[in-house]
Protein backbone atom coordinates (compact mmCIF):
# COMPACT_ATOMS: atom_id res chain seq x y z
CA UNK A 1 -13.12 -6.28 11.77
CA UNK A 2 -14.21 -9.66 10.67
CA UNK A 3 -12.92 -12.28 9.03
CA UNK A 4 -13.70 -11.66 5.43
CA UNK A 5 -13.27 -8.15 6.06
CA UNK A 6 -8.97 -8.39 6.87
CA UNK A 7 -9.25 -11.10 3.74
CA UNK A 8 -10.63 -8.41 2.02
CA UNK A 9 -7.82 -5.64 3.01
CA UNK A 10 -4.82 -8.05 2.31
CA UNK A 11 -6.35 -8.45 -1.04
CA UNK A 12 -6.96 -4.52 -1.18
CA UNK A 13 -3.30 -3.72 0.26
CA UNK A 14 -1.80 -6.26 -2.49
CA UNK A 15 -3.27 -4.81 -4.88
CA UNK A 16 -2.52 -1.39 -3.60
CA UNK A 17 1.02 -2.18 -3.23
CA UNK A 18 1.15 -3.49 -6.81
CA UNK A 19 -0.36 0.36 -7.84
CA UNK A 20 2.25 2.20 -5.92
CA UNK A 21 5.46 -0.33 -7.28
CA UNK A 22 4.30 0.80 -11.01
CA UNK A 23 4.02 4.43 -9.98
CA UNK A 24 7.14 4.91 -7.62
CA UNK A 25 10.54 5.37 -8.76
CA UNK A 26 13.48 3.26 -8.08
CA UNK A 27 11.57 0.02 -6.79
CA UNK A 28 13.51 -2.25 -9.32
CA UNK A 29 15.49 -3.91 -6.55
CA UNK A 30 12.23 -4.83 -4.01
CA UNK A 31 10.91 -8.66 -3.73
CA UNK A 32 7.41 -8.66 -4.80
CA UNK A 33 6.47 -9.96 -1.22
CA UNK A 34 7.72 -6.74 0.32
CA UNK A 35 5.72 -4.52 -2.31
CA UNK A 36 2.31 -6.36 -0.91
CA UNK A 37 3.33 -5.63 2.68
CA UNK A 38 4.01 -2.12 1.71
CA UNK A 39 0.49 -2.02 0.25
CA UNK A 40 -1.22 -3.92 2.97
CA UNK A 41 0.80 -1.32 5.57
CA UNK A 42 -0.80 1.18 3.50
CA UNK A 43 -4.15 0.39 2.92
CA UNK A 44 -4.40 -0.26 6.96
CA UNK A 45 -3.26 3.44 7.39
CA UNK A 46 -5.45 4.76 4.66
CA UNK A 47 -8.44 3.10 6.02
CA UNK A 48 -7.14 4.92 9.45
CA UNK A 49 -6.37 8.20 8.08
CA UNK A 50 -9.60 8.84 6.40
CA UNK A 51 -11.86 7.65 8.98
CA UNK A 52 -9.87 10.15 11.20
CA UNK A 53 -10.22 12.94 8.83
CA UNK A 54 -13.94 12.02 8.29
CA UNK A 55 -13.09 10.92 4.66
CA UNK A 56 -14.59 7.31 5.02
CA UNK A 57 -18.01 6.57 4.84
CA UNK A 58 -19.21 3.17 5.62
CA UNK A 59 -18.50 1.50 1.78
CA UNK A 60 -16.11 2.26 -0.37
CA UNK A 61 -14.87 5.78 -0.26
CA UNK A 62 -12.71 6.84 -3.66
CA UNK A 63 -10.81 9.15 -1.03
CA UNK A 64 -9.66 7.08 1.23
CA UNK A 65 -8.83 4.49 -1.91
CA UNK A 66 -6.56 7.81 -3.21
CA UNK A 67 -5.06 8.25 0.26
CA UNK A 68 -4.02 4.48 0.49
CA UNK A 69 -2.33 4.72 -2.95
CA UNK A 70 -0.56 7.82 -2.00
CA UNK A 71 0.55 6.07 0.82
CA UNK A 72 1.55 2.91 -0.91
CA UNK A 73 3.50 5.02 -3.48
CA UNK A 74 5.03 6.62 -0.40
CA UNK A 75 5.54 3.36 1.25
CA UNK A 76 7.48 1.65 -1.89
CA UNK A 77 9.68 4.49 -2.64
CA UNK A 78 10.82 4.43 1.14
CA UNK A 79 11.18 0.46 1.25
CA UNK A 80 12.77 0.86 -2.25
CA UNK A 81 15.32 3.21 -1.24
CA UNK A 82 16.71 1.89 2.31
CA UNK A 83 16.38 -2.24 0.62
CA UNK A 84 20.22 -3.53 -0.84
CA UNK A 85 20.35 -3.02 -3.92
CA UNK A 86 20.93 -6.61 -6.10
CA UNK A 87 23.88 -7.11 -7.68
CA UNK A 88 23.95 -8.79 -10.85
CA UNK A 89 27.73 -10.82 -11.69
């Protein structure tokens, strides 16, 4: 992968991550930082997961873009849930 291709999947994957903070439950107590690794961890394994399922083609594919949301939800729900919750005194 080049250059401007991984600038182009951190974008993607923050972006992502945004998308599956707004549709997960519970992710009120995550730093924003962690909900754009989630969504760069899940883009990454989107990407993966659809080229290995022959879902990818060699632009942009709206099922692996539906897999890496999925995931992202996935992701940020799991982060979300295992992260300390913030107390507020």
């Amino acid at each position: 992968m080049a250059i401007a291709g991984l600038a182009a999947a951190v974008v993607l994957g923050a972006v992502i991550g945004v998308l599956g903070r707004l549709l997960a439950p519970r992710r009120e107590s995550m730093p924003v930082w962690l909900t754009i690794g989630a969504g760069i961890v899940a883009a990454f394994a989107g990407t993966g997961l659809a080229q290995l399922f022959g879902l990818a083609g060699d632009g942009w594919s709206f099922w692996a873009t539906l897999l890496q949301v999925f995931l992202a939800v996935v992701g940020v729900f799991l982060v979300a849930a295992f992260w300390p919750k913030r107390t507020h005194s």
